[in-house]
Protein backbone atom coordinates (compact mmCIF):
# COMPACT_ATOMS: atom_id res chain seq x y z
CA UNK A 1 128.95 -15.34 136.59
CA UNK A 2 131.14 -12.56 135.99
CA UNK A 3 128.73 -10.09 136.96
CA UNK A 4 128.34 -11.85 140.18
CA UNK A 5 132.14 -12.01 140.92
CA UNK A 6 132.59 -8.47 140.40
CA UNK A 7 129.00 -7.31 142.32
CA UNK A 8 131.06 -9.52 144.93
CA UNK A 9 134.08 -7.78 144.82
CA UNK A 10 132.55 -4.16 145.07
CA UNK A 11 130.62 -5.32 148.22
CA UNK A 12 133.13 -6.57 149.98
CA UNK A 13 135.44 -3.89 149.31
CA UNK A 14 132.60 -1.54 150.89
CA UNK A 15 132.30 -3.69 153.53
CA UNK A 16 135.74 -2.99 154.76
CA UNK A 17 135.74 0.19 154.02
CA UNK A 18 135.34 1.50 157.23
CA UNK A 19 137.91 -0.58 159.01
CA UNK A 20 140.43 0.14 156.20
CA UNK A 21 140.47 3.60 157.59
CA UNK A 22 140.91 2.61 160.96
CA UNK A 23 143.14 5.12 163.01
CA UNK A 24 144.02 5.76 166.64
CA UNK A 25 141.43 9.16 165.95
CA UNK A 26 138.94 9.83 163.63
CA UNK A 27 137.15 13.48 163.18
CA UNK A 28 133.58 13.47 162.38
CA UNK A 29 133.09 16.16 160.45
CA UNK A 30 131.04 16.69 157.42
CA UNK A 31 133.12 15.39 154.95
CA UNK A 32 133.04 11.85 157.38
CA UNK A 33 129.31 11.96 156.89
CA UNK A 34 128.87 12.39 153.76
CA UNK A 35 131.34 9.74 152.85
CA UNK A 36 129.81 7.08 154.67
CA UNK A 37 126.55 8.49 153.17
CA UNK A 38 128.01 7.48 149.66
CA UNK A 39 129.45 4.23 151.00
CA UNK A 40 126.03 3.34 152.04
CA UNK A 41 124.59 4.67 148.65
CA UNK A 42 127.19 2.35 146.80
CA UNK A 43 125.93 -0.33 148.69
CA UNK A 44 122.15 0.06 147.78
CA UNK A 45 122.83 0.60 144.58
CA UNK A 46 124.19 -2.77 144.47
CA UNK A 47 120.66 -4.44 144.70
CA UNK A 48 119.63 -4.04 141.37
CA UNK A 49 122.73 -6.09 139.98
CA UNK A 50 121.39 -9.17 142.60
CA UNK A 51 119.80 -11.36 140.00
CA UNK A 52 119.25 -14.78 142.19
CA UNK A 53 119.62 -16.28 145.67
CA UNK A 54 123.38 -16.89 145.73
CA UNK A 55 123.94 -13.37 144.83
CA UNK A 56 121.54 -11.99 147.40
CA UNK A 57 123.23 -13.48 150.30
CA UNK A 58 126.78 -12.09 148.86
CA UNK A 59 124.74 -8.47 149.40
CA UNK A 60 123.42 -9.30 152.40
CA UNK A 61 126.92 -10.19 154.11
CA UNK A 62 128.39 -6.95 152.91
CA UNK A 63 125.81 -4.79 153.76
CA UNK A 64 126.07 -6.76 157.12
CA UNK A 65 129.75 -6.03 157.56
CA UNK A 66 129.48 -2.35 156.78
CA UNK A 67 126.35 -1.99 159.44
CA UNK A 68 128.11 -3.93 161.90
CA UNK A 69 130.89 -1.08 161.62
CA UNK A 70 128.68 1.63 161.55
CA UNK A 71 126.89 0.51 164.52
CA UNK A 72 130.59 0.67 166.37
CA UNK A 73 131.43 3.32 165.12
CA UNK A 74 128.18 4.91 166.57
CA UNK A 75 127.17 3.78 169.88
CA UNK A 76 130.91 1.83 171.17
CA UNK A 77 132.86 5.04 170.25
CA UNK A 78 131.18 8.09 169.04
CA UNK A 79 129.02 7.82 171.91
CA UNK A 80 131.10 6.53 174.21
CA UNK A 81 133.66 8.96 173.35
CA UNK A 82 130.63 12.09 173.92
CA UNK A 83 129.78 10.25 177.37
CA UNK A 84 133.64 11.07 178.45
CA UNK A 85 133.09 14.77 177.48
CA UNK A 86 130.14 15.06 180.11
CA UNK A 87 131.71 12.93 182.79
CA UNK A 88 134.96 15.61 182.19
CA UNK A 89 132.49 18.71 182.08
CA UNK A 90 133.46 19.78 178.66
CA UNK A 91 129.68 19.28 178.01
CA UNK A 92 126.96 19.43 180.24
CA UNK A 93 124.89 16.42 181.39
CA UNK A 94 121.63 18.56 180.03
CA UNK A 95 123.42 18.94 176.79
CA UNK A 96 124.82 15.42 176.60
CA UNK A 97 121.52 13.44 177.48
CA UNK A 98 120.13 15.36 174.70
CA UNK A 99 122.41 14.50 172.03
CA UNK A 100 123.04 11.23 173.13
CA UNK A 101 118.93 10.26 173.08
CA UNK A 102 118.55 12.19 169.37
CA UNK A 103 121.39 10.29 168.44
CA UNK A 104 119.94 7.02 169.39
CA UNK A 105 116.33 7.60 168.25
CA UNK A 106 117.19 8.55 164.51
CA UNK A 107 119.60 6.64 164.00
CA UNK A 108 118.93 2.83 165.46
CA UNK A 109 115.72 2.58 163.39
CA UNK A 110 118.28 3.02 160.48
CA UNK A 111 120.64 -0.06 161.73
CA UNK A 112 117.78 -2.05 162.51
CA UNK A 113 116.30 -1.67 159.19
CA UNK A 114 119.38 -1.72 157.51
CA UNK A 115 119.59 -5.78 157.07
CA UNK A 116 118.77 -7.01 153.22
CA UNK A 117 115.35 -8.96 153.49
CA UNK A 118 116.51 -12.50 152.38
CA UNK A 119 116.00 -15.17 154.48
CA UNK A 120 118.22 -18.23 154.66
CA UNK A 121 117.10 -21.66 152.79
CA UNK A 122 116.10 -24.48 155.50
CA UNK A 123 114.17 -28.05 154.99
CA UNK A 124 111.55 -26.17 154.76
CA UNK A 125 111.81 -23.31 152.21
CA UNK A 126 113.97 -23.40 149.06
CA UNK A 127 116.53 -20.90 147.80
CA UNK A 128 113.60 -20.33 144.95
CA UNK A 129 111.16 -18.85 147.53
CA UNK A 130 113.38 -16.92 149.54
CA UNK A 131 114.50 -15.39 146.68
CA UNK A 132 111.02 -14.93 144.83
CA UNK A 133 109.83 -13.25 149.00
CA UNK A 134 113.15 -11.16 148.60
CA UNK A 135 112.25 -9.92 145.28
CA UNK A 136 108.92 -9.00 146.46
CA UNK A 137 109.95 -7.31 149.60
CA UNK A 138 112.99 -5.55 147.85
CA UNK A 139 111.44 -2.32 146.89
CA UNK A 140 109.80 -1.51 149.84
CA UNK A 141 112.15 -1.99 152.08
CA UNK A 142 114.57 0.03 149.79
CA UNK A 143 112.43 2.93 150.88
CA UNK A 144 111.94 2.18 154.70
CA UNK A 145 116.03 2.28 154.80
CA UNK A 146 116.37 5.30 152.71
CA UNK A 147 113.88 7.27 154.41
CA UNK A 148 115.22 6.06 157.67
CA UNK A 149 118.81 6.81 156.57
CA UNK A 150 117.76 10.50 156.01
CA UNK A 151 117.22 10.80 159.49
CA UNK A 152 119.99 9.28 160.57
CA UNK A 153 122.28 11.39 158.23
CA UNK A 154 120.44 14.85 159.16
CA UNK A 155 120.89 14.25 163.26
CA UNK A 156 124.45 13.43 162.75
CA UNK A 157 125.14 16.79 160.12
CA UNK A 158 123.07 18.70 162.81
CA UNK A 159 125.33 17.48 165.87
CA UNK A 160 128.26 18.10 163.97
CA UNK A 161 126.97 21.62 163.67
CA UNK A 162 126.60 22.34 167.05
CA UNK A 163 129.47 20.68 168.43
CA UNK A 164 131.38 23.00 166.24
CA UNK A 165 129.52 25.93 167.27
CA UNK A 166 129.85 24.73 171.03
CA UNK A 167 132.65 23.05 171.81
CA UNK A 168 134.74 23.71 168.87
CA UNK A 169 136.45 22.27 165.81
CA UNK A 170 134.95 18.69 165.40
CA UNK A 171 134.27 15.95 167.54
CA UNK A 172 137.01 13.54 167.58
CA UNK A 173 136.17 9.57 167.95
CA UNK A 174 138.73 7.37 169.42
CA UNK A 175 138.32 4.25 167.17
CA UNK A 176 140.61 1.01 168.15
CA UNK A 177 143.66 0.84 166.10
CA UNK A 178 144.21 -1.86 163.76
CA UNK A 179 147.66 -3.33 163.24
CA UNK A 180 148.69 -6.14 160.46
CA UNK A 181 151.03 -8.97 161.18
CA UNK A 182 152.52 -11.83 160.51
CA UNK A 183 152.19 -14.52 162.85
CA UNK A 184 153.51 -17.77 162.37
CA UNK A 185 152.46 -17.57 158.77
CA UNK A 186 148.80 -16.32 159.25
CA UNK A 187 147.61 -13.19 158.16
CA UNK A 188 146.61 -11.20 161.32
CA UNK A 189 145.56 -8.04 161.99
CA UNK A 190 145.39 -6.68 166.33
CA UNK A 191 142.34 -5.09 166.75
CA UNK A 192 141.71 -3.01 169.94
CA UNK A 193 145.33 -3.66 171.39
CA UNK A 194 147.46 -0.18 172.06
CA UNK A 195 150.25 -2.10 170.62
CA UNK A 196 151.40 -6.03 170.37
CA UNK A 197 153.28 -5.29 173.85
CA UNK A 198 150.35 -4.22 175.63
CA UNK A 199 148.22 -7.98 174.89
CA UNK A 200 151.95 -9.37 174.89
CA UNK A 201 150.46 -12.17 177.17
CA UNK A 202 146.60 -12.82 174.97
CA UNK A 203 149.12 -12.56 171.54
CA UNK A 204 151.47 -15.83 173.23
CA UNK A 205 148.72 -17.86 173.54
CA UNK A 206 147.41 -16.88 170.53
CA UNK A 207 150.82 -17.46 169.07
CA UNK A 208 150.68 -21.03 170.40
CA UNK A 209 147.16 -21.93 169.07
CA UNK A 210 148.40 -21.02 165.42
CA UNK A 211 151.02 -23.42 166.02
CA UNK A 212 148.56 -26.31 167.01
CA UNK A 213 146.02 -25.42 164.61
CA UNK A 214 148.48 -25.37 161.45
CA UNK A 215 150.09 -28.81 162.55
CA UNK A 216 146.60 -30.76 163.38
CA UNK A 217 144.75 -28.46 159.85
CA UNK A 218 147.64 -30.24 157.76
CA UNK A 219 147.22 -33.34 159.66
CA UNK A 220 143.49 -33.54 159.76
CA UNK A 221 142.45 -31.60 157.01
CA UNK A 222 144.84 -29.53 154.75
CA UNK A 223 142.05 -27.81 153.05
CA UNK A 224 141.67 -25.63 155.73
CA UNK A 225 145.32 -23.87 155.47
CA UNK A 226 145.36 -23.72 151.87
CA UNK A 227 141.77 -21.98 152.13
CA UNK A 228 143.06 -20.23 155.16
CA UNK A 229 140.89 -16.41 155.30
CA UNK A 230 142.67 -13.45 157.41
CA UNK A 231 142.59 -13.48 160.68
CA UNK A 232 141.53 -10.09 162.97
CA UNK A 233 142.13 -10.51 166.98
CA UNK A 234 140.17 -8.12 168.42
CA UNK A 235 140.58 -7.01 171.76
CA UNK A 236 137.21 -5.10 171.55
CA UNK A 237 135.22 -7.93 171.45
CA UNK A 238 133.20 -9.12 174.29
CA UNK A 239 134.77 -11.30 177.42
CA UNK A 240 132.50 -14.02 176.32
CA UNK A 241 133.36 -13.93 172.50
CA UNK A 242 134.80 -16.75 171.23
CA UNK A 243 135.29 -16.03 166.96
CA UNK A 244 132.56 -15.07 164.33
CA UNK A 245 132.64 -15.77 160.71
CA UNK A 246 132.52 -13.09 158.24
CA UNK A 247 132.57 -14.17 154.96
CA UNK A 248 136.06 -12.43 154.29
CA UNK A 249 138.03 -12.75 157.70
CA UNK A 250 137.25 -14.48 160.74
CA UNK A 251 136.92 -12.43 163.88
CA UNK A 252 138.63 -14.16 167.53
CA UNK A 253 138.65 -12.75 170.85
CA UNK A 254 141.77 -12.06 171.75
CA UNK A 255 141.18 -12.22 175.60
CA UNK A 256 140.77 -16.06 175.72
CA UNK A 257 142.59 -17.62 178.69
CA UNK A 258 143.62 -21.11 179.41
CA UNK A 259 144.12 -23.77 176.86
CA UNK A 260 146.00 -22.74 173.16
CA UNK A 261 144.12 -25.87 172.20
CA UNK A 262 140.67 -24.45 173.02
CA UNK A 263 141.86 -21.42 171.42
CA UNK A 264 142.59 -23.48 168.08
CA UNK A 265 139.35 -25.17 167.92
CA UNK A 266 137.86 -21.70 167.95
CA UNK A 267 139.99 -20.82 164.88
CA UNK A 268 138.87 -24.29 163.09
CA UNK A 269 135.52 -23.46 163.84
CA UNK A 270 135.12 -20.44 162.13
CA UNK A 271 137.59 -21.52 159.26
CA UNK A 272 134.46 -24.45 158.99
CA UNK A 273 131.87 -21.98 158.60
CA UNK A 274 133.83 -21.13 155.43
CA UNK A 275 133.69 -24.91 155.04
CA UNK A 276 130.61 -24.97 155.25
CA UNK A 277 129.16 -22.00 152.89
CA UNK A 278 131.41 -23.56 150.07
CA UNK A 279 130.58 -26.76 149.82
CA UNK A 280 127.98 -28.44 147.79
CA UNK A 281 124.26 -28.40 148.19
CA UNK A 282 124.39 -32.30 147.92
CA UNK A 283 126.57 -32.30 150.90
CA UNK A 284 124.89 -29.75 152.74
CA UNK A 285 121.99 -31.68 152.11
CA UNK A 286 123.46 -34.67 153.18
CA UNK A 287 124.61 -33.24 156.60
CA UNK A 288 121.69 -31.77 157.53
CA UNK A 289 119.44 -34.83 156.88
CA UNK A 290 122.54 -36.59 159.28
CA UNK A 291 121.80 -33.95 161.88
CA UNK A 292 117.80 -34.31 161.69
CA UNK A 293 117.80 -37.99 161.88
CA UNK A 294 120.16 -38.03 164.87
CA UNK A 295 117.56 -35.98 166.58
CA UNK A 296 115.66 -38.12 169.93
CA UNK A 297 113.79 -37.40 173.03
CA UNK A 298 115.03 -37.10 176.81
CA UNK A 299 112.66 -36.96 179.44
CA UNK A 300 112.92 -33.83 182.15
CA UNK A 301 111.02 -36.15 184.91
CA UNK A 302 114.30 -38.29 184.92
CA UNK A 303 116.67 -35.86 184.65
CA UNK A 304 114.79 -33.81 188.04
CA UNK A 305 114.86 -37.56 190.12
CA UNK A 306 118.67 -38.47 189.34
CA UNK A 307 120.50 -34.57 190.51
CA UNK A 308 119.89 -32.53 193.26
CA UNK A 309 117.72 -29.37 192.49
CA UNK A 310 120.68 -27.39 193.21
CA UNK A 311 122.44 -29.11 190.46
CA UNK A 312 123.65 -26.68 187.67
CA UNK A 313 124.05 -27.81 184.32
CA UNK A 314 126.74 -25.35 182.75
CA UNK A 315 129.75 -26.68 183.20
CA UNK A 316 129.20 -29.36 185.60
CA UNK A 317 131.97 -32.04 185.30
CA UNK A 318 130.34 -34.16 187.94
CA UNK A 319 127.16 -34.24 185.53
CA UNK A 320 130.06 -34.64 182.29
CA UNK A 321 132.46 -37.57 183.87
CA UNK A 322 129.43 -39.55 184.90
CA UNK A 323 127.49 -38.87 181.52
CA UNK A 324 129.17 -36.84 179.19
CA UNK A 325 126.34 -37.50 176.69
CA UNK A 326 123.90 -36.62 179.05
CA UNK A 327 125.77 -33.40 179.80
CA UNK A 328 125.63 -32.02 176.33
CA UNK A 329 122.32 -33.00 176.01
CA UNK A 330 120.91 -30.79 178.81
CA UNK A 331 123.57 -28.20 178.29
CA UNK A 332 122.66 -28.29 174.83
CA UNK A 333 119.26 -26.99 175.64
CA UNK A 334 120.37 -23.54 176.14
CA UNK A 335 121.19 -23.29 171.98
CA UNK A 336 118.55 -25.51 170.88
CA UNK A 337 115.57 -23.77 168.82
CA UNK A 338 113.27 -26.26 169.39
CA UNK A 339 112.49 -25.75 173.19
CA UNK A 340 110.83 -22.76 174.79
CA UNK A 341 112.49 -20.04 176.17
CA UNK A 342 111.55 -21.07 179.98
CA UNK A 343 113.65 -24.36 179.34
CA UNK A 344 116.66 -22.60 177.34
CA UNK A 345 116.88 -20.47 180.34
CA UNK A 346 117.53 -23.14 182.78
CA UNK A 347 120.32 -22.94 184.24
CA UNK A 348 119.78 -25.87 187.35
CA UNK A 349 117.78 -28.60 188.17
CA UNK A 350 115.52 -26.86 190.00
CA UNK A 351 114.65 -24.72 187.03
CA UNK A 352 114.13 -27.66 184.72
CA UNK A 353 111.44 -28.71 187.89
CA UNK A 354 109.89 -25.37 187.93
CA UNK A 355 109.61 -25.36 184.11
CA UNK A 356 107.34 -28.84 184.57
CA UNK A 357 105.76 -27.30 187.09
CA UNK A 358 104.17 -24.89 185.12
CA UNK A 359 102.98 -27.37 182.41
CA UNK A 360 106.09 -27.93 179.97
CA UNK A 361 106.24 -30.50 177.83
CA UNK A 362 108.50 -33.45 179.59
CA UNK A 363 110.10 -34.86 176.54
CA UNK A 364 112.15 -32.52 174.58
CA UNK A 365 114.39 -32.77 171.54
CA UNK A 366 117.96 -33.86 171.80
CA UNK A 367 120.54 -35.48 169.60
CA UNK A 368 121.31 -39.00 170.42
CA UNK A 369 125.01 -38.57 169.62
CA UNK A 370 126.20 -34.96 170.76
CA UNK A 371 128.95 -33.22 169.12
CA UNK A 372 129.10 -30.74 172.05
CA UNK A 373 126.57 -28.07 173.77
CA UNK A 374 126.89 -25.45 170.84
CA UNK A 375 125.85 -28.50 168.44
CA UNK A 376 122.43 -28.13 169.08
CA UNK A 377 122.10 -24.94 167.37
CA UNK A 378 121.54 -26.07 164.04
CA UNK A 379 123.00 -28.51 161.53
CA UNK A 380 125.78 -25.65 160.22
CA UNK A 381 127.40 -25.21 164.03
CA UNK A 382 127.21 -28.55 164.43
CA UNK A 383 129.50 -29.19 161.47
CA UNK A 384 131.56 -26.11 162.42
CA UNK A 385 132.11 -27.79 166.12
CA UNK A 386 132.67 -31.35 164.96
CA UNK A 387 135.43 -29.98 162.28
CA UNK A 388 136.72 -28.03 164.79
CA UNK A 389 136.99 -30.75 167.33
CA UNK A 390 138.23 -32.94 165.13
CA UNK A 391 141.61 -30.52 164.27
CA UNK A 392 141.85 -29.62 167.78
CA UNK A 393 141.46 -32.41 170.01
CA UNK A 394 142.11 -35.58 167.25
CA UNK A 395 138.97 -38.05 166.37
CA UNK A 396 138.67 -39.64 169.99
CA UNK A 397 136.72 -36.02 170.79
CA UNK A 398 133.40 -37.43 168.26
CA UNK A 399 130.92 -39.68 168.20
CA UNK A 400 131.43 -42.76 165.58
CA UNK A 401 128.54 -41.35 164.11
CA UNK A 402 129.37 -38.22 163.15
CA UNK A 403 132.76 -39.46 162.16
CA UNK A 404 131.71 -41.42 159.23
CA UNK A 405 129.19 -38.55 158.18
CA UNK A 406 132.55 -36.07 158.01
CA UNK A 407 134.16 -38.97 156.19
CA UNK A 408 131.32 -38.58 153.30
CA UNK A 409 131.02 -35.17 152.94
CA UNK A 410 134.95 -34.61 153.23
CA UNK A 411 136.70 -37.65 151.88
CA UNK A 412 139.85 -36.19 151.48
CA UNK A 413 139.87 -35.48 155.63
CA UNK A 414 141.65 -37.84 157.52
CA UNK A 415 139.49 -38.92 160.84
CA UNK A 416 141.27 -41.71 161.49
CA UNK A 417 145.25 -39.40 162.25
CA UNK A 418 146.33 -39.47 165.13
CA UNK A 419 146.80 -35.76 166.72
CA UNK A 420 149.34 -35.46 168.98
């Protein structure tokens, strides 16, 4: 157990290594290489202290978190950065294409591979045999991402070289600055933002969600707060983010519009991911089976008679205040991993009719009581968006159902508060 804790502690401090030495510029210069070079070899050298499944997954988020960085680091800002240099004619386009396609090419087979070979438990495999397949597949994929790593270390030494001998001194990589806060009690770190006064409008709603989310948490269920992980609002993240989970911190969009209450079930969300991943595997168990069993058929030919082919389904509220059930049941379809790809893809009526057209299967999978469209993921989001619902928008937002299956697995929540 000890061994675990501290193999746990060493990864995650590599993990956030690289944002720890987050700063308005960063020069990538030899020394830069070969320290994330070492960082990396710290990190492999990690897997032969993994000595079961629990432990495997620990590795497998940190090595996560440091390749999510380096992929940044790579292709949103080195890159990026090298792009600006051509567009400014510093270097020229022949040059630039050049560097920018060797760059790519040895490099993204080495954060592709980079991604520890253990595969999540399910109904239908146990923690025993992924762990026994990870074993198996350990030392051979230990050489696929060293010698893949060579490569990618060796193009980046040899660009370094040239743009020395080129352009001069060392490229420098504008990497988003990171600033920590307190805000309303939260640890939070700005990610992305120029300063707090530049996102002054994002940060107020954001400001106002804490609020909400603290007062419904408590009132709903404290062991969110007291369990609370750090917060980082990045402003670098996509316009249709909404939060990630990372094991360590969760991750929120800080350009979210409209509703501080949306914006706090985003934040419960995540926090029940945490929830989630630290509970017991009786629970777990329990949930999951709730999930399965809740699981029905809809039929398509019904759905194409009662709306207009012109109908969308995303975000219809005709569709959700005559049938809000039926709403995040075909909404739903565009997460669930049980249809094809031809059906996920719909996006109106008229594609459902084309996809039954071509032969699909009329009756698909849905769940009989729907938390919400994201729900039909899998059995952890839909715990994640129930919680979340639940602290944001106060029990009257769930199904019966899946209020009584919450009030098993967490018996210390309180489903039945009022939040106001």
């Amino acid at each position: 157990m000890n061994e675990s804790r501290e193999l746990l502690r060493i990864a995650e401090e590599l993990g956030q290594l690289h944002s720890s030495r987050i700063a308005a510029k960063q020069v990538l210069d030899v020394a830069k290489i070969r320290q994330l070079r070492k960082d990396f070899l710290t990190l492999m050298g990690n897997a032969s202290r993994v000595r079961d499944y629990a432990m495997a997954i620990k590795w497998s988020e940190a090595v996560g978190r440091w390749n999510r960085d380096f992929d940044d680091y790579l292709y949103k800002y080195l890159l990026d950065d090298f792009k600006n240099l051509v567009y400014k004619k510093v270097v020229s386009e022949r040059d630039g294409k050049y560097w920018d396609n060797l760059i790519r090419e040895r490099t993204w087979p080495f954060v592709v591979e980079f991604r520890v070979p253990i595969n999540l438990e399910d109904e239908y495999v146990s923690k025993e045999t992924c762990f026994d397949r990870f074993q198996r597949e350990l030392p051979r994929w230990k050489n696929r991402v060293m010698a893949k790593a060579r490569l990618a270390w060796k193009v980046l030494e040899d660009f370094v070289s040239w743009y020395a001998g080129n352009i001069g001194d060392a490229p420098e990589v504008d990497v988003p600055v990171s600033e920590k806060i307190e805000m309303e009690g939260f640890a939070v770190t700005l990610f992305g933002a120029e300063s707090a006064h530049s996102a002054e409008r994002y940060i107020g709603l954001f400001r106002r969600a804490l609020q909400i989310y603290r007062k419904r948490a408590n009132q709903v269920y404290p062991w969110l707060i007291h369990n609370q992980l750090p917060i980082r609002l990045s402003f670098k993240a996509g316009l249709d983010a909404g939060g990630e989970y990372r094991s360590s911190y969760i991750l929120i969009n800080g350009y979210q519009a409209g509703n501080p209450e949306d914006v706090a079930q985003v934040i419960a969300h995540e926090m029940a991911h945490h929830r989630f991943k630290t509970m017991g595997s009786g629970e777990q168990d329990f949930w999951e089976r709730m999930i399965r069993g809740d699981v029905g058929t809809i039929d398509l030919r019904d759905v194409v008679k009662q709306f207009p082919d012109k109908t969308f389904i995303f975000e219809n509220k005709q569709i959700m205040a005559h049938d809000p059930v039926l709403y995040y049941q075909l909404d739903g379809l565009r997460y669930n991993q049980s249809v094809s790809r031809s059906l996920s893809g719909a996006d109106t009526v008229s594609d459902i009719r084309e996809y039954l057209d071509g032969g699909g299967d009329p009756k698909v999978p849905i769940h009989r009581h729907p938390i919400s469209s994201y729900a039909s993921k899998n059995a952890e989001e839909a715990f994640c968006e129930a919680l979340g619902m639940l602290v944001a928008y106060g029990p009257n937002s769930l199904p019966d159902d899946v209020l009584d299956w919450l009030r098993i697995i967490l018996p210390s929540s309180r489903t039945a508060s009022c939040v106001s």
